[in-house]
C-alpha atoms as a PDB file:
ATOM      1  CA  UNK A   1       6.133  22.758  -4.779  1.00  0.00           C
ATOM      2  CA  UNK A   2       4.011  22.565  -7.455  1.00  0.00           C
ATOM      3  CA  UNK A   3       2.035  18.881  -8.278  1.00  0.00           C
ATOM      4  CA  UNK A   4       1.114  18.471 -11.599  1.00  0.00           C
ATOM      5  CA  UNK A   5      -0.599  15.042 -12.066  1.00  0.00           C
ATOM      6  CA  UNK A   6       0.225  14.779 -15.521  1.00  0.00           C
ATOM      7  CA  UNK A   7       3.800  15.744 -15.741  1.00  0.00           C
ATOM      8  CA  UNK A   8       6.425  12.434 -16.248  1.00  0.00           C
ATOM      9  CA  UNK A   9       8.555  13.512 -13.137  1.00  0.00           C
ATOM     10  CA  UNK A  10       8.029  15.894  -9.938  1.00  0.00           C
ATOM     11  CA  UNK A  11       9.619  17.566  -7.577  1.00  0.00           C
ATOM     12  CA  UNK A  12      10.714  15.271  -4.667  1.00  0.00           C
ATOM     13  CA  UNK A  13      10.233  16.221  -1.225  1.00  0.00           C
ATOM     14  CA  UNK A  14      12.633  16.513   1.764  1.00  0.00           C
ATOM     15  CA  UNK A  15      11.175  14.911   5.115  1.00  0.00           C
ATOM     16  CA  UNK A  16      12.260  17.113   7.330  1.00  0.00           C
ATOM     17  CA  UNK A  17      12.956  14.958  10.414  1.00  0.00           C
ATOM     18  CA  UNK A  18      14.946  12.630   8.500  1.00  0.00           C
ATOM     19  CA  UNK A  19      16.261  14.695   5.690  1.00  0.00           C
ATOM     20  CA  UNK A  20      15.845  12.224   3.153  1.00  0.00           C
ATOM     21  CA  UNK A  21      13.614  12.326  -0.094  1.00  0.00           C
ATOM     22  CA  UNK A  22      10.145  11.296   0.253  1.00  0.00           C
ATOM     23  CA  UNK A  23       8.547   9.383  -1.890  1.00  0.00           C
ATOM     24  CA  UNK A  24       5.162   8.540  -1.587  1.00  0.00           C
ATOM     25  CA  UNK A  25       4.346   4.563  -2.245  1.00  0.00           C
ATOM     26  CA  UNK A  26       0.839   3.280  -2.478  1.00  0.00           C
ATOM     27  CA  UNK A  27       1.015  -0.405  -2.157  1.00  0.00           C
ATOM     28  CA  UNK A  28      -1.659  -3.238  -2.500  1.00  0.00           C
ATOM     29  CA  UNK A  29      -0.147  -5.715  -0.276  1.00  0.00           C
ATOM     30  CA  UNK A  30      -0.856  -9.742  -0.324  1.00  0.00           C
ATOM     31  CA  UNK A  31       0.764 -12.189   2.468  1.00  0.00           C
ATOM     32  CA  UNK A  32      -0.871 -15.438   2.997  1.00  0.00           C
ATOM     33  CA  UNK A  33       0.388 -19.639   4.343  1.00  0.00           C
ATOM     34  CA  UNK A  34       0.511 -21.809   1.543  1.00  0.00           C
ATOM     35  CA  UNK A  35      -0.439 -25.635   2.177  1.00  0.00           C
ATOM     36  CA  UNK A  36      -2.711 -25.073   5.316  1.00  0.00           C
ATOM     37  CA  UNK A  37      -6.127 -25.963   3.477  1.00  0.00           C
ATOM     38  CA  UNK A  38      -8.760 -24.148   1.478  1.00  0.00           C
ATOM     39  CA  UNK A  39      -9.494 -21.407   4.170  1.00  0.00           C
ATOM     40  CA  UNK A  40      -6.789 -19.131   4.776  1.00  0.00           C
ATOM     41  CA  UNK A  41      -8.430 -16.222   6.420  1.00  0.00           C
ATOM     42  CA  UNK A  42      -7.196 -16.860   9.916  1.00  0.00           C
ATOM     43  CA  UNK A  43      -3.444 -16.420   8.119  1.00  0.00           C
ATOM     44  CA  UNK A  44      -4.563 -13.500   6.109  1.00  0.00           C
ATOM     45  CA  UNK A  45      -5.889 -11.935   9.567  1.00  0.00           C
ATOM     46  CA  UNK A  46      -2.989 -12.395  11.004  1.00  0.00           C
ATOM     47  CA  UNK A  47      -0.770 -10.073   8.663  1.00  0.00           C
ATOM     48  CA  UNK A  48      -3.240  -7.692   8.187  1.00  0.00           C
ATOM     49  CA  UNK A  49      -3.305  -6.799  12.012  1.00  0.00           C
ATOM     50  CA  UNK A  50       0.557  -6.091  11.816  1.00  0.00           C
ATOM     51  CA  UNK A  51      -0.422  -3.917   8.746  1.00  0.00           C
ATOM     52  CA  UNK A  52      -3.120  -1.833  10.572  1.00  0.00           C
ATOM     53  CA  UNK A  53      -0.405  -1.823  14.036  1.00  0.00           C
ATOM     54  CA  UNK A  54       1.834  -0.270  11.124  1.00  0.00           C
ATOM     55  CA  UNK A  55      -0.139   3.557  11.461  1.00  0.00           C
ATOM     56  CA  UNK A  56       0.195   3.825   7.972  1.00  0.00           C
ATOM     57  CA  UNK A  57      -3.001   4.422   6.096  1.00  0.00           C
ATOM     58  CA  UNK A  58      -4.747   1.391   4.989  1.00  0.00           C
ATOM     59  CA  UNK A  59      -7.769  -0.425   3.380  1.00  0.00           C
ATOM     60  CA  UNK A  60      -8.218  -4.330   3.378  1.00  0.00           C
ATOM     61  CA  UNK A  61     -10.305  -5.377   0.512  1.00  0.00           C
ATOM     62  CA  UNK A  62     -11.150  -8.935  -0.799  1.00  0.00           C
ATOM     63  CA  UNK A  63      -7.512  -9.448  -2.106  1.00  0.00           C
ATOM     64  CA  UNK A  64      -5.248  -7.207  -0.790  1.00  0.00           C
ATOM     65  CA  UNK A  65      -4.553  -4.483   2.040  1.00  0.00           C
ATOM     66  CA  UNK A  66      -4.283  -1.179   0.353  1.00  0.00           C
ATOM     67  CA  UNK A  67      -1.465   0.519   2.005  1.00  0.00           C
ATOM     68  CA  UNK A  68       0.262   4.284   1.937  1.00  0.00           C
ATOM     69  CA  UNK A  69       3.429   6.144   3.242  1.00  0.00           C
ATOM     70  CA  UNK A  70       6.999   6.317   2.487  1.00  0.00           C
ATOM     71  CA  UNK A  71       8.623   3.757   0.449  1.00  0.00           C
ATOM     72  CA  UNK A  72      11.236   2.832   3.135  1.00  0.00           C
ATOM     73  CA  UNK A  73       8.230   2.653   5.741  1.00  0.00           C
ATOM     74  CA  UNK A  74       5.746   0.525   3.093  1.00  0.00           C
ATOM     75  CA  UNK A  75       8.614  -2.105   2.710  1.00  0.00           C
ATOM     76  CA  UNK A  76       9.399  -2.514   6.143  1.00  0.00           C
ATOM     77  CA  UNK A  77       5.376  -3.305   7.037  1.00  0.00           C
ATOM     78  CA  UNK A  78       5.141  -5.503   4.073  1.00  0.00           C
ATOM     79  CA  UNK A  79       8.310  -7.700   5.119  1.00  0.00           C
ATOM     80  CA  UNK A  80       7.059  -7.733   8.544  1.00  0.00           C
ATOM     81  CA  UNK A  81       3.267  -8.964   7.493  1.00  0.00           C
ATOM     82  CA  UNK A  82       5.229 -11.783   5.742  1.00  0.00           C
ATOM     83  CA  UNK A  83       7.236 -12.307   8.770  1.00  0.00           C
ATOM     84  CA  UNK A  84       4.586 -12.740  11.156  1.00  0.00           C
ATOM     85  CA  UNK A  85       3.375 -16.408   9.121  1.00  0.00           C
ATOM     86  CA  UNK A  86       7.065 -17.355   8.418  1.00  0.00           C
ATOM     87  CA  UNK A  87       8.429 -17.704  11.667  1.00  0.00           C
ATOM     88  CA  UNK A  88       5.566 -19.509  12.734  1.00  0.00           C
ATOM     89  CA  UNK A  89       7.243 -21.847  10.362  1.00  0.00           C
ATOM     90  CA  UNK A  90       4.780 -21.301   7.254  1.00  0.00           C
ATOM     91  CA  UNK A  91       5.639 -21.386   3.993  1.00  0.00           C
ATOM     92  CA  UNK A  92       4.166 -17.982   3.360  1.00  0.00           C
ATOM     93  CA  UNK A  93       3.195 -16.088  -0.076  1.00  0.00           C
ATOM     94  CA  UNK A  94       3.632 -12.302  -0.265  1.00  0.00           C
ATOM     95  CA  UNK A  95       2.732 -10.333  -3.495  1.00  0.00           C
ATOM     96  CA  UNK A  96       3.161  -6.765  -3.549  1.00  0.00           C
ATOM     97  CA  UNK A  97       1.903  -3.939  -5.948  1.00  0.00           C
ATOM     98  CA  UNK A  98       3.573  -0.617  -5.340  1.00  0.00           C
ATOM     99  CA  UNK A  99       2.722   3.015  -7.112  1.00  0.00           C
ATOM    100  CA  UNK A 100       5.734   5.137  -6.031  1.00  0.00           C
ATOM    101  CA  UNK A 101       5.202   8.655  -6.647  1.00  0.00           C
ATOM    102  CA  UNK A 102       7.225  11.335  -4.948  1.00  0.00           C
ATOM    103  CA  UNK A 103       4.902  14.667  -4.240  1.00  0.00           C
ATOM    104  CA  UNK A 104       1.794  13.004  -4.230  1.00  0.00           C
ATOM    105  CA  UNK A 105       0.155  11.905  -0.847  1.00  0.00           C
ATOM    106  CA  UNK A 106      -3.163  11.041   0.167  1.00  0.00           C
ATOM    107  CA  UNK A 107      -3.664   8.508  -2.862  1.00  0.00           C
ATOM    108  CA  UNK A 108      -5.470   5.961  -1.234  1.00  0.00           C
ATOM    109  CA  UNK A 109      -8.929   8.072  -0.746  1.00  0.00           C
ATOM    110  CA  UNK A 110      -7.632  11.001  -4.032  1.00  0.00           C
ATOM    111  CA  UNK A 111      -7.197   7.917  -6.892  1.00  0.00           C
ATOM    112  CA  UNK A 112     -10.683   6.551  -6.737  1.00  0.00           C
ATOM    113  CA  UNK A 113     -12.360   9.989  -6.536  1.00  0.00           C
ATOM    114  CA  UNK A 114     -10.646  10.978  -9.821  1.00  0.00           C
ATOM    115  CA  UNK A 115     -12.063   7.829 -11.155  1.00  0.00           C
ATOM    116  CA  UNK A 116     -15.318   8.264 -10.422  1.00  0.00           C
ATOM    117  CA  UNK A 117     -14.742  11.647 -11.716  1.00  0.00           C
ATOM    118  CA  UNK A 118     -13.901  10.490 -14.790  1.00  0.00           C
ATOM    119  CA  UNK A 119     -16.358   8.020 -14.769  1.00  0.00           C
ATOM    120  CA  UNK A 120     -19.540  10.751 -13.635  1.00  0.00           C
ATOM    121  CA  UNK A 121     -17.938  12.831 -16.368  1.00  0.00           C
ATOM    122  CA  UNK A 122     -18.372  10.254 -19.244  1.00  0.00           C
ATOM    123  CA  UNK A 123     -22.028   9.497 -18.282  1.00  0.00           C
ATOM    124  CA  UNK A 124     -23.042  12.608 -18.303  1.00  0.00           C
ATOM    125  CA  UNK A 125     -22.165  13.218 -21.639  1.00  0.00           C
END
């Protein structure tokens, strides 16, 4: 299979334990309580540990958790980050960003370096 970053569709790959088309999802996932005060970090802490339990490659920056896998296995760790405030009985927030791009992989750590590719590029000029 050939990946060409710049074509409008790709080739999608078969997983071959499950047999079903995999398509790569980066996600910048959000889940937080709403109405429990100005400090919400304890909440936010919360959901982010079932996100890391997930196995799924991940990166928790000041807003979101940067997440990567299948789409079927990125939903199912999103709805369960959200899960783990809102059956403690908090209204909870979730916002999710997803990039879903069949024959890619490794997108967490390969976007930024063709950024800063870009970016070294234009400087040097």
């Amino acid at each position: 299979m050939i990946i060409d970053r710049n074509a409008v569709t790709q080739e999608v790959p078969i997983d071959p334990e499950t047999g079903k088309p995999y398509l790569n999802t980066v996600a910048a996932i959000q889940v937080s309580a709403n109405g429990v005060g100005s400090e919400v970090s304890p909440y936010v802490a919360q959901a982010v540990e079932v996100i890391r339990e997930s196995g799924l490659p991940q990166e928790t920056n000041a807003l979101f958790t940067n997440v990567e896998g299948d789409l079927d296995d990125v939903l199912k760790v999103a709805g369960e980050a959200a899960k783990k405030l809102a059956e403690q009985g908090y209204r909870t927030s979730l916002v999710l960003h997803m990039d879903i791009r069949p024959g890619f992989t490794g997108q967490l750590t390969e976007k930024p370096k063709l950024v800063d590719e870009i970016h070294a590029d234009k400087q040097a000029k």
